[in-house]
C-alpha atoms as a PDB file:
ATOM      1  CA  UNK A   1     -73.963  90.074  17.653  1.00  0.00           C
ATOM      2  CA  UNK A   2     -75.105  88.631  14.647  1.00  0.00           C
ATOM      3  CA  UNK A   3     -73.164  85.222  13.453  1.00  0.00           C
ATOM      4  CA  UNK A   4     -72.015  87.432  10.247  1.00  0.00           C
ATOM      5  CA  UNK A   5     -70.737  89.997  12.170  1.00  0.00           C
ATOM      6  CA  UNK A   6     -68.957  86.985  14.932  1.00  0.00           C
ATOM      7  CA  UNK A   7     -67.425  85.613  11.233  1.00  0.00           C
ATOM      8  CA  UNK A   8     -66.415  89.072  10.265  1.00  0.00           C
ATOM      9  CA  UNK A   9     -64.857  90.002  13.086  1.00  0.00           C
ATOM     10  CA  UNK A  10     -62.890  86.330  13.360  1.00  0.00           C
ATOM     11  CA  UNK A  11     -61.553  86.886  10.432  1.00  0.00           C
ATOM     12  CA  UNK A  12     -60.411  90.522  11.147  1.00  0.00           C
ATOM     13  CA  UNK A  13     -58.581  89.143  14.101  1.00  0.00           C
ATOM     14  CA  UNK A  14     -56.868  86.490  12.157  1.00  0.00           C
ATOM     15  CA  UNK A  15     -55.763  88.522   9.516  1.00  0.00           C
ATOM     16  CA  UNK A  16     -54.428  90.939  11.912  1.00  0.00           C
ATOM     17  CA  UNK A  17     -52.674  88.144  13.785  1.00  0.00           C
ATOM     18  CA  UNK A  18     -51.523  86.971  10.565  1.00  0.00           C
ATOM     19  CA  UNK A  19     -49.855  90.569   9.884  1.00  0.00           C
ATOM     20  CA  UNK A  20     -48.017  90.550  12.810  1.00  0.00           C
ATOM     21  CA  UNK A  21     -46.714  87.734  12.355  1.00  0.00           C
ATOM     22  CA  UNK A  22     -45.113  88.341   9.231  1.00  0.00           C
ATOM     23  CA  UNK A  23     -43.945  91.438  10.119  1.00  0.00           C
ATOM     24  CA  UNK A  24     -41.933  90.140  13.248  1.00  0.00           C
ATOM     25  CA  UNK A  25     -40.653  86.852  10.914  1.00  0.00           C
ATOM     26  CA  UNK A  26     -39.736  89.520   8.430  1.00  0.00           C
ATOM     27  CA  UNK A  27     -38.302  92.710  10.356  1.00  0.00           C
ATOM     28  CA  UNK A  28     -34.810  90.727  11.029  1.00  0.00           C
ATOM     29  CA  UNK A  29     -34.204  90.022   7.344  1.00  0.00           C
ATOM     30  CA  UNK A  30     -35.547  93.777   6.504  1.00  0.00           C
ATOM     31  CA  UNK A  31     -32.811  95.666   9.361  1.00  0.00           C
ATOM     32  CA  UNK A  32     -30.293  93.324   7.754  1.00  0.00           C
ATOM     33  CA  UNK A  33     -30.477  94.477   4.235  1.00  0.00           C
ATOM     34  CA  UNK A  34     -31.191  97.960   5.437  1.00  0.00           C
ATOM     35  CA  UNK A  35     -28.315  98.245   6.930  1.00  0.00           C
ATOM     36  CA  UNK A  36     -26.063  96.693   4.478  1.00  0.00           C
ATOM     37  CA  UNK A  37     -27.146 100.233   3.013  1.00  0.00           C
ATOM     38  CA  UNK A  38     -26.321 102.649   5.601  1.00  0.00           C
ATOM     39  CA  UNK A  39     -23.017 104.375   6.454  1.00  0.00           C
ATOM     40  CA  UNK A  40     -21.261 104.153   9.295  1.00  0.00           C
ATOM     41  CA  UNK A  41     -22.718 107.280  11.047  1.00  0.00           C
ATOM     42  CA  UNK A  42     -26.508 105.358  10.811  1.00  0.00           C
ATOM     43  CA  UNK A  43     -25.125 101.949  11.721  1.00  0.00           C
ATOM     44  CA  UNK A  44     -23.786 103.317  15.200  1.00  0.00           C
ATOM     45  CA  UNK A  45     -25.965 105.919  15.810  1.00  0.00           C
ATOM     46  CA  UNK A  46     -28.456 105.610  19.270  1.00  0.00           C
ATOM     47  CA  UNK A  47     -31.280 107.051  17.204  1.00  0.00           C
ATOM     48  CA  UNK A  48     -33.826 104.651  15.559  1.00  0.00           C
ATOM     49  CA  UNK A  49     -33.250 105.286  11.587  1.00  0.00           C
ATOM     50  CA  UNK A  50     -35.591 102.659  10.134  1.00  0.00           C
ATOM     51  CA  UNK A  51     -34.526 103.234   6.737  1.00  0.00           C
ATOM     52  CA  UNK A  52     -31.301 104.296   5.360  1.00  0.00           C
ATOM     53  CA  UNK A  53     -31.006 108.410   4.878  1.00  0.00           C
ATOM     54  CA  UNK A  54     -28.183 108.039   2.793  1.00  0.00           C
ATOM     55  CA  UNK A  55     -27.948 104.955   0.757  1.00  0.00           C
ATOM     56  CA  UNK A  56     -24.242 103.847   0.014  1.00  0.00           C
ATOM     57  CA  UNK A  57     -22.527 100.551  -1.540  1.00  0.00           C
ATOM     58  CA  UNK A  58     -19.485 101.235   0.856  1.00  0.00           C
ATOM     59  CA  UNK A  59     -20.354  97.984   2.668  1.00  0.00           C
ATOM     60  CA  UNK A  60     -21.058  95.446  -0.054  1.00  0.00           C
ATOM     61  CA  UNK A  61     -18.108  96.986  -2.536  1.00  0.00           C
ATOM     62  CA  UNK A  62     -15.379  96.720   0.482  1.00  0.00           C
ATOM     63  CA  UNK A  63     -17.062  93.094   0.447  1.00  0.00           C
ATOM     64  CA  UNK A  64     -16.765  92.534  -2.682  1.00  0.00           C
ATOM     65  CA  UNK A  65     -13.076  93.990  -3.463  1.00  0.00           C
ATOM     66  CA  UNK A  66     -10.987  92.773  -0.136  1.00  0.00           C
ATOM     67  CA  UNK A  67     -12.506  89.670   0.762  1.00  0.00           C
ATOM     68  CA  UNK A  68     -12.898  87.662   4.051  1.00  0.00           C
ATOM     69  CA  UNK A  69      -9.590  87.208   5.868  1.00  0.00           C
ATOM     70  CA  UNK A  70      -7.567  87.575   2.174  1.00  0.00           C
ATOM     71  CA  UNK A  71      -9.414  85.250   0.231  1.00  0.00           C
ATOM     72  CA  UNK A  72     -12.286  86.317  -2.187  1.00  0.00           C
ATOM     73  CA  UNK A  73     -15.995  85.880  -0.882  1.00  0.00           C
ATOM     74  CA  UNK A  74     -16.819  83.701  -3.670  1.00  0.00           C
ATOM     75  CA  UNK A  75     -14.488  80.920  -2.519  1.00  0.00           C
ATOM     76  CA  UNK A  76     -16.805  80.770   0.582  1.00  0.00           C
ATOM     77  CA  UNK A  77     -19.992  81.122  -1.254  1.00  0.00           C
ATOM     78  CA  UNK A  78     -18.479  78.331  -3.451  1.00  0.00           C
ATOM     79  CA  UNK A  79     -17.244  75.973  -0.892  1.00  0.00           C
ATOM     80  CA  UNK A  80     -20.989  76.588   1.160  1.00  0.00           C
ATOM     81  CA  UNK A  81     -23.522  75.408  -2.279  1.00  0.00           C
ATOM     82  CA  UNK A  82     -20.634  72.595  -3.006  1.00  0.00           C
ATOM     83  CA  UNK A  83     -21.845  71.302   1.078  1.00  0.00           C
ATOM     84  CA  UNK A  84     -25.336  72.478   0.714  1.00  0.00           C
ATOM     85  CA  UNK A  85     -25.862  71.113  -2.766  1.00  0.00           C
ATOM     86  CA  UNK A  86     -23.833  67.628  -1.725  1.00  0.00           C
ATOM     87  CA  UNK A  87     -26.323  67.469   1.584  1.00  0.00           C
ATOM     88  CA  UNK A  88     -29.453  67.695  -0.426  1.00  0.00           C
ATOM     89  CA  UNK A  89     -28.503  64.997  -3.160  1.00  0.00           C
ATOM     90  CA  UNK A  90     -26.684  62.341  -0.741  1.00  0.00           C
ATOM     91  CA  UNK A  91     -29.539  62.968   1.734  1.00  0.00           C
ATOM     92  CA  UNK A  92     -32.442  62.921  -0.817  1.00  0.00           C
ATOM     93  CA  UNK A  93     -31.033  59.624  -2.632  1.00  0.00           C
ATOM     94  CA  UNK A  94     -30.977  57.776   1.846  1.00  0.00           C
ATOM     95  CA  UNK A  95     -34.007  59.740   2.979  1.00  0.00           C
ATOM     96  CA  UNK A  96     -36.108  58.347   0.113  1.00  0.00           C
ATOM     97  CA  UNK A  97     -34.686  54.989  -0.019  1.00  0.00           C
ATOM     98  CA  UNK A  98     -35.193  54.396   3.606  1.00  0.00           C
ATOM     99  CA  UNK A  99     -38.244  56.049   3.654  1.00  0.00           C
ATOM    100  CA  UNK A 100     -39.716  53.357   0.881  1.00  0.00           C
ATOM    101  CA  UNK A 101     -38.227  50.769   2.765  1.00  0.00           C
ATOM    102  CA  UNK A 102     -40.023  52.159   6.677  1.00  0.00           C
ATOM    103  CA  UNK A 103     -43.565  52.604   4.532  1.00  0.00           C
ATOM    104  CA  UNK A 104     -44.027  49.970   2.703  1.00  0.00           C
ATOM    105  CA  UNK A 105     -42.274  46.582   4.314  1.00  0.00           C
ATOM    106  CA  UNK A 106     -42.813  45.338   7.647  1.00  0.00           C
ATOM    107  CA  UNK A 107     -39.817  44.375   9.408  1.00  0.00           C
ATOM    108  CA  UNK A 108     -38.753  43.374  13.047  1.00  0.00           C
ATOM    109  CA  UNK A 109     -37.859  46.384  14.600  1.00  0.00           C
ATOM    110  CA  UNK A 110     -39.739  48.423  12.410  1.00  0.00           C
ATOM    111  CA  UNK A 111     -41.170  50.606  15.207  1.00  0.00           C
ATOM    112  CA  UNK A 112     -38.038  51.250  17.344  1.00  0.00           C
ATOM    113  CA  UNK A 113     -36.297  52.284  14.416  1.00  0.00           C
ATOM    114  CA  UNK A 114     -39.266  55.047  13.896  1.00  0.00           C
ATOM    115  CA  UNK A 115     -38.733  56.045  17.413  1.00  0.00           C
ATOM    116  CA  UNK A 116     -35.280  56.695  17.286  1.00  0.00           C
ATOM    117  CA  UNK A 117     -35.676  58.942  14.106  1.00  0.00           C
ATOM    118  CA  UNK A 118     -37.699  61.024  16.599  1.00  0.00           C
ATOM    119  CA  UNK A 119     -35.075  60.944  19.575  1.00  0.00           C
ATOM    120  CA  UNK A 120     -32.031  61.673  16.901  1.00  0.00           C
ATOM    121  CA  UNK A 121     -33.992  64.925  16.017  1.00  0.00           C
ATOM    122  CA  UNK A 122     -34.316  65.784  19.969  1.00  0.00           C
ATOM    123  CA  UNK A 123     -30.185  65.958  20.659  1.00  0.00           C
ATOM    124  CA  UNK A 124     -28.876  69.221  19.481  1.00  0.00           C
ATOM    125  CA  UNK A 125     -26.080  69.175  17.261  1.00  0.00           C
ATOM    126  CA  UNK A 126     -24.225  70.517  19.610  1.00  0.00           C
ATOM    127  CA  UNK A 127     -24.254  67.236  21.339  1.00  0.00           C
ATOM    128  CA  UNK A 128     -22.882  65.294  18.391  1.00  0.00           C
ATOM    129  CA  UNK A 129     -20.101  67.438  17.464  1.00  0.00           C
ATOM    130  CA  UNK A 130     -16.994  64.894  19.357  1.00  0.00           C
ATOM    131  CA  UNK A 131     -18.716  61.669  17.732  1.00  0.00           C
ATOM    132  CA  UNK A 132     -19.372  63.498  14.290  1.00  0.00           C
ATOM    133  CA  UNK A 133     -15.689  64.564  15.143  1.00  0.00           C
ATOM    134  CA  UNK A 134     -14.069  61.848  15.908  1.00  0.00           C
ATOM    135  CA  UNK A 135     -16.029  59.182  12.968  1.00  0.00           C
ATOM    136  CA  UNK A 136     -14.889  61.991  10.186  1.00  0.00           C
ATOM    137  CA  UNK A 137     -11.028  62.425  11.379  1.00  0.00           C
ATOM    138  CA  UNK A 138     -11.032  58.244  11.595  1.00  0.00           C
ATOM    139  CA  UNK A 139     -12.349  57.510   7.960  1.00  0.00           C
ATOM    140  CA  UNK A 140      -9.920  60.316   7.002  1.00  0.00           C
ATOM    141  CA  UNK A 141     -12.171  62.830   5.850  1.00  0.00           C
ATOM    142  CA  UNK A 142     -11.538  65.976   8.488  1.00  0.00           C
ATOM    143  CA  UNK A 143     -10.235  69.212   6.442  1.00  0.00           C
ATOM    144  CA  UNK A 144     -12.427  67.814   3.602  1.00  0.00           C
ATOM    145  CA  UNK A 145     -15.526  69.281   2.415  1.00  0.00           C
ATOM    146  CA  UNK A 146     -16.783  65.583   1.742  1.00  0.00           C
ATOM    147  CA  UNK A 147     -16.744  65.087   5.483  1.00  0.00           C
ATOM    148  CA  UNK A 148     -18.520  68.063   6.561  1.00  0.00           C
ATOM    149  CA  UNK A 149     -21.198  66.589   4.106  1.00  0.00           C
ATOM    150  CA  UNK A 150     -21.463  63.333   5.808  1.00  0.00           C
ATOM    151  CA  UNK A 151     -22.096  65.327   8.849  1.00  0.00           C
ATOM    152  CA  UNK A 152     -24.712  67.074   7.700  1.00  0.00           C
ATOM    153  CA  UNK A 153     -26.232  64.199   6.161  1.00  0.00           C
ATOM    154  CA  UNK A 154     -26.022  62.838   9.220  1.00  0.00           C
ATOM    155  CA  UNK A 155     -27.689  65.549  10.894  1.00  0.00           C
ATOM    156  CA  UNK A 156     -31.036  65.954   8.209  1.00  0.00           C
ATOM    157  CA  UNK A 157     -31.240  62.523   7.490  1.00  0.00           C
ATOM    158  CA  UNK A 158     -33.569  61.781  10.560  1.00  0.00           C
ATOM    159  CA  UNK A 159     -35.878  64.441   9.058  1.00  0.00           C
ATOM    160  CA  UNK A 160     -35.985  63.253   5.935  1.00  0.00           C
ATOM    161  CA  UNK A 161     -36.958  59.685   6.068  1.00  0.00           C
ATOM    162  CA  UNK A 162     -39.902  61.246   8.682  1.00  0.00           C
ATOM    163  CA  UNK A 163     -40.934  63.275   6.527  1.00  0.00           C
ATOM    164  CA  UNK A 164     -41.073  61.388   3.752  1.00  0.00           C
ATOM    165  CA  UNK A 165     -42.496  58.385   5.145  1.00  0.00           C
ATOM    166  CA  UNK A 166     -45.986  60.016   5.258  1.00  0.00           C
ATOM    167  CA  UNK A 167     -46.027  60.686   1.532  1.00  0.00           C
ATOM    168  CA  UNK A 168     -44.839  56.766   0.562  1.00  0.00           C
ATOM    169  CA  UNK A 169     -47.425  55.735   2.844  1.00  0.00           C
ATOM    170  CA  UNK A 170     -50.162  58.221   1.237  1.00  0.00           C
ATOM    171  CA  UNK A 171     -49.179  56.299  -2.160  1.00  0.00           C
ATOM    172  CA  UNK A 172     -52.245  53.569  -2.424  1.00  0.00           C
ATOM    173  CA  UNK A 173     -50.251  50.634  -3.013  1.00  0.00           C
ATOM    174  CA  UNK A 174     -52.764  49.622  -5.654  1.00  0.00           C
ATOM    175  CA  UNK A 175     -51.343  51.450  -7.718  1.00  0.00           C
ATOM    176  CA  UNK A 176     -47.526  49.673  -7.538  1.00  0.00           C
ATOM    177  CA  UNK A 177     -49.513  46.329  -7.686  1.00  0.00           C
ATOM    178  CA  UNK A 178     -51.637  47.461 -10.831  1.00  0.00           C
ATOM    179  CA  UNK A 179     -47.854  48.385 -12.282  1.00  0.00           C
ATOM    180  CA  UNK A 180     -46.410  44.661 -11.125  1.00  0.00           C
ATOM    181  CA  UNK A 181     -49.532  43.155 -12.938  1.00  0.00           C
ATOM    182  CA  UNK A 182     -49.000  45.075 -16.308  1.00  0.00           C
ATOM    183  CA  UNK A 183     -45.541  43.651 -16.057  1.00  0.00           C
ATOM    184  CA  UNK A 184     -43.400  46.442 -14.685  1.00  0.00           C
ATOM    185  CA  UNK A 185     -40.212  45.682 -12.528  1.00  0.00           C
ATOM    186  CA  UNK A 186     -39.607  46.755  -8.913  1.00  0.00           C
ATOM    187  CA  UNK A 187     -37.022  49.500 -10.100  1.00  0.00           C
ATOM    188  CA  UNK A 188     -39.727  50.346 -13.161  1.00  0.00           C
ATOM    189  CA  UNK A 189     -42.721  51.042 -10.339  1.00  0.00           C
ATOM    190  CA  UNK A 190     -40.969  53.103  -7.871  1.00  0.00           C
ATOM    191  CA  UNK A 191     -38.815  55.255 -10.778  1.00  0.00           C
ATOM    192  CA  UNK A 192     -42.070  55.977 -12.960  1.00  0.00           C
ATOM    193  CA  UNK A 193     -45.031  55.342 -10.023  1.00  0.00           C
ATOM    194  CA  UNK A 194     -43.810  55.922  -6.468  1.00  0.00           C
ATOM    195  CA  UNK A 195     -41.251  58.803  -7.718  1.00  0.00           C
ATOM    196  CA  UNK A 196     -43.314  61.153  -9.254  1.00  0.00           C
ATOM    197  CA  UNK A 197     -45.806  60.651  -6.152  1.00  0.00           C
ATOM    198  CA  UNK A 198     -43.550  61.279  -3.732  1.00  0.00           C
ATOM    199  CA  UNK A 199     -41.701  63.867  -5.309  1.00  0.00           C
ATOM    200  CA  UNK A 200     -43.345  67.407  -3.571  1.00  0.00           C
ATOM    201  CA  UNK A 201     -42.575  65.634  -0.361  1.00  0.00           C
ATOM    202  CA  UNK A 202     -38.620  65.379  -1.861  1.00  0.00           C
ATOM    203  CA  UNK A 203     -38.166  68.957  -2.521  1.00  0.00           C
ATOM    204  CA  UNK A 204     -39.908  69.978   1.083  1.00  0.00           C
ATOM    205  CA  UNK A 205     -37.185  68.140   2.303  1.00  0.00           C
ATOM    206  CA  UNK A 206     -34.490  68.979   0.269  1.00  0.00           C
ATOM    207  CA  UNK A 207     -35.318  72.886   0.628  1.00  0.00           C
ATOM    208  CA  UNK A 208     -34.304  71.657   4.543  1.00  0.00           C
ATOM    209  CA  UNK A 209     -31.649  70.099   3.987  1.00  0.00           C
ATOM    210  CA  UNK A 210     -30.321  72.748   1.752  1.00  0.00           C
ATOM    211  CA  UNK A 211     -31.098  75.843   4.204  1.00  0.00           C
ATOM    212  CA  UNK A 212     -29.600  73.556   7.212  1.00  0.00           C
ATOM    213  CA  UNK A 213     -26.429  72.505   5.560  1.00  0.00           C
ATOM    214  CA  UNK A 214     -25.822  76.592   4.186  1.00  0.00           C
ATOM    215  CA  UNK A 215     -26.399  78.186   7.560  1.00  0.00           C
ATOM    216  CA  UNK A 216     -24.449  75.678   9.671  1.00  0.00           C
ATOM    217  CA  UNK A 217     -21.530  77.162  11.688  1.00  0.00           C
ATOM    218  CA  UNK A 218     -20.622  74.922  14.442  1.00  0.00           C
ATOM    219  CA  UNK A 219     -19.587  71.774  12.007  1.00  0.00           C
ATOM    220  CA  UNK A 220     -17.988  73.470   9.305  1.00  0.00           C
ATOM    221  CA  UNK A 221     -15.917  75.007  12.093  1.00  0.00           C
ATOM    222  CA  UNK A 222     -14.451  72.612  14.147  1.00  0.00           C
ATOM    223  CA  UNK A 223     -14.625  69.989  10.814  1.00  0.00           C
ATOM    224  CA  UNK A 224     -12.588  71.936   8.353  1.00  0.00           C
ATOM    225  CA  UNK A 225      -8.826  73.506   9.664  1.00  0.00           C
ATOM    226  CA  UNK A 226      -7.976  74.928   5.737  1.00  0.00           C
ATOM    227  CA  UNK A 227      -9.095  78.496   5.452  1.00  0.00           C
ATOM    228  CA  UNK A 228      -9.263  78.042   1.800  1.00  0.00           C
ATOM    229  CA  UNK A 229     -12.258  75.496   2.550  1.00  0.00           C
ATOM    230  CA  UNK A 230     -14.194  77.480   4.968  1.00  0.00           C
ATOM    231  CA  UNK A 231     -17.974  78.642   4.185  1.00  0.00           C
ATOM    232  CA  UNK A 232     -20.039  81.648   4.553  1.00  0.00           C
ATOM    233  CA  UNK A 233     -20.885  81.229   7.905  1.00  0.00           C
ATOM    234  CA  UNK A 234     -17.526  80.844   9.045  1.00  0.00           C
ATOM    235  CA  UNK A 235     -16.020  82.969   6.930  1.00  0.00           C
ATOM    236  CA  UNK A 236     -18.322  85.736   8.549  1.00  0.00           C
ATOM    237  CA  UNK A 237     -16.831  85.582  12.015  1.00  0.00           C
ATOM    238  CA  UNK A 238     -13.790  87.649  10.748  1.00  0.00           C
ATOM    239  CA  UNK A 239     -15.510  90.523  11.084  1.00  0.00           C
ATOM    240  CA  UNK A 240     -16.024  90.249  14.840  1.00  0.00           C
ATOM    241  CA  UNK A 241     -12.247  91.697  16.311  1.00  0.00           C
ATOM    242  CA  UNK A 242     -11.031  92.390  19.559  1.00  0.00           C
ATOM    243  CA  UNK A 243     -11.225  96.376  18.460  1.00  0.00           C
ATOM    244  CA  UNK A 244     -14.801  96.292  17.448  1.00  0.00           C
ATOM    245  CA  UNK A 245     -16.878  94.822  14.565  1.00  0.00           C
ATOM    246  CA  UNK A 246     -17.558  96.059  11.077  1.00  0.00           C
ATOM    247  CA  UNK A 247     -21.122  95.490  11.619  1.00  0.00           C
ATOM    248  CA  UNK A 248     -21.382  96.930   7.565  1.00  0.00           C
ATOM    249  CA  UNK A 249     -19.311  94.121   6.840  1.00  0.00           C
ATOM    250  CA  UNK A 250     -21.413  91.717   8.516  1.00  0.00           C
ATOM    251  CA  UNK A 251     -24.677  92.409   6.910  1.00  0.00           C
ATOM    252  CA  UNK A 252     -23.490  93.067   2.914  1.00  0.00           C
ATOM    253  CA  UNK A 253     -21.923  89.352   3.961  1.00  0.00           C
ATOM    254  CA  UNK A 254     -25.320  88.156   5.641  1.00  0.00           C
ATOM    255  CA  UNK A 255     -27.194  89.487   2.810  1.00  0.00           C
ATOM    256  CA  UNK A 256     -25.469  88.546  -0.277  1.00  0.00           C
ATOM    257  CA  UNK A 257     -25.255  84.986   1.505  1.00  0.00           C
ATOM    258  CA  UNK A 258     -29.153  85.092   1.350  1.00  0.00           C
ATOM    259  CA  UNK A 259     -29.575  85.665  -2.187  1.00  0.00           C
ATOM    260  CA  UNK A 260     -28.808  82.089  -2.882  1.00  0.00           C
ATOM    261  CA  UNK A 261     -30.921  80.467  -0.539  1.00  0.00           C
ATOM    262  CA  UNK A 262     -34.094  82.592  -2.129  1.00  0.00           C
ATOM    263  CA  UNK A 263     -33.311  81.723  -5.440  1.00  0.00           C
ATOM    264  CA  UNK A 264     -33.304  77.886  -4.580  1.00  0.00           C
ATOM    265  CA  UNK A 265     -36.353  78.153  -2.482  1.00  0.00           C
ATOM    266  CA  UNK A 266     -38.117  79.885  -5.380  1.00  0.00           C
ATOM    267  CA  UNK A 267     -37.258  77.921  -7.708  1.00  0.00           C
ATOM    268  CA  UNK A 268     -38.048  74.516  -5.820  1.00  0.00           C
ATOM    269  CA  UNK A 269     -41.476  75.865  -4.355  1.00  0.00           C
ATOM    270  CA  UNK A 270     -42.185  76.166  -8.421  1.00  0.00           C
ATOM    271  CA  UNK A 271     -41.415  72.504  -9.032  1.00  0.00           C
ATOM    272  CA  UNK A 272     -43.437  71.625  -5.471  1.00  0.00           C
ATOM    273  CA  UNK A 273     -46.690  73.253  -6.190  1.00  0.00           C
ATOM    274  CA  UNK A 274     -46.400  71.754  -9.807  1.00  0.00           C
ATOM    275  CA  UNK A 275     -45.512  68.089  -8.573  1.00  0.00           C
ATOM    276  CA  UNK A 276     -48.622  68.567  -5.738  1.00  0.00           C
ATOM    277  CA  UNK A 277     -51.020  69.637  -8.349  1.00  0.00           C
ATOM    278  CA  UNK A 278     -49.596  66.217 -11.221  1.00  0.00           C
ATOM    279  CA  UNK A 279     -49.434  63.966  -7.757  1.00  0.00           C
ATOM    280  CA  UNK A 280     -53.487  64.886  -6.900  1.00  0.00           C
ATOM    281  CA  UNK A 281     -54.103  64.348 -11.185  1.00  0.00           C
ATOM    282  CA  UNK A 282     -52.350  61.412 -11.384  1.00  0.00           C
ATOM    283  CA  UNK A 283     -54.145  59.588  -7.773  1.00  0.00           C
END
């Protein structure tokens, strides 16, 4: 074999492997909205109906016009971007901060502190539900949305400063010391230098932070008590009943709950590819 014909056939095989990889990543999300589509008769049928027969906006109007457990679906959307938003703004303003701080200053205990980032991402959530639990109920804020966004903070904040760390420390510091020579302030350098810089890494992380915080069931269960301040996740689990579950229901919920999180990815991948291609100009 000929090495045009080996490179040919390499790529063949990665594309392929590529495919399938995007169709397994993507079949979940495609049977979801599918069968937010298809009557009841398709949704509990044996047979294998891979696309709706009989389309029908049963599911999503019943949605829609009743609610979730007598409250309208747009309280939970609401109350789910007022956490998701709050996580990525709180954590963005800490995550960057600290990351700054890890990058560029050398300080006793710089290194341990680096290694527990890494073991705080290990323990599952799970684990730090009774100490999340018990900090939020003690300051006061258990029932509140603000507390289940200081848990989540809590919980991508690890991440964050990580992540970010290794675009401060991809900044050449030449250029904050040419900025302190032409007379620019500390605050002046890292708002109109570092920032701009750094920012691609920012929205990576926030578009974490944001998809975390929306999606998260176990904290916004056991932190919030008030109905009235549940989100979408939590909200979904009254459609699972001790007589069956409205399985039409669930997916119309599950998909209109995605329609957000697309919209803020799409637009924040925009502003990412943009702030790569200034960050590469301006270095």
């Amino acid at each position: 074999m000929t090495p045009l014909a080996r490179k040919r056939l390499g790529r063949i095989a990665l594309n392929t492997a590529g495919v399938l990889v995007f169709l397994v990543a993507t079949f979940p999300v495609y049977w979801m909205v599918s069968t937010a589509f298809k009557t009841n008769d398709q949704i509990f049928t044996t047979d294998f109906i891979p696309f709706p027969t009989e389309f029908t906006f049963e599911h999503i109007e019943r949605v829609l016009t009743d609610g979730v457990a007598g409250h309208s679906i747009w309280l939970y959307m609401r109350n789910s971007a007022i956490v998701a938003l709050g996580t990525v703004f709180i954590g963005a303003v800490f995550a960057l901060l600290s990351a700054t701080a890890v990058a560029r200053f050398r300080f006793k205990g710089r290194t341990g502190f680096l290694a527990l980032l890494l073991v705080a991402q290990m323990i599952p959530a799970e684990a730090l539900l009774i100490p999340l639990f018990l900090s939020v109920k003690r300051v006061g804020l258990y029932d509140q949305l603000l507390g289940l966004i200081v848990a989540q903070v809590a919980l991508t904040l690890p991440f964050g400063i990580w992540m970010l760390r290794t675009f401060v420390a991809a900044v050449p510091k030449s250029l904050e010391e040419a900025a302190w020579i032409d007379g620019a302030s500390r605050f002046t350098t890292f708002w109109k230098v570092l920032f701009p810089l750094v920012a691609p890494g920012l929205v990576a992380t926030s578009i974490f932070s944001f998809i975390t915080a929306w999606n998260e069931l176990i904290m916004a269960l056991y932190l919030i008590g008030d109905p009235t301040k549940y989100t979408m996740p939590v909200a979904l689990q009254y459609f699972f009943g001790q007589k069956g579950t409205d399985w039409g229901a669930i997916m119309a919920s599950s998909t209109m709950m995605t329609i957000p999180v697309v919209i803020f990815f799409l637009l924040v991948q925009r502003r990412m590819v943009s702030g790569l291609v200034a960050g590469a100009v301006k270095g």
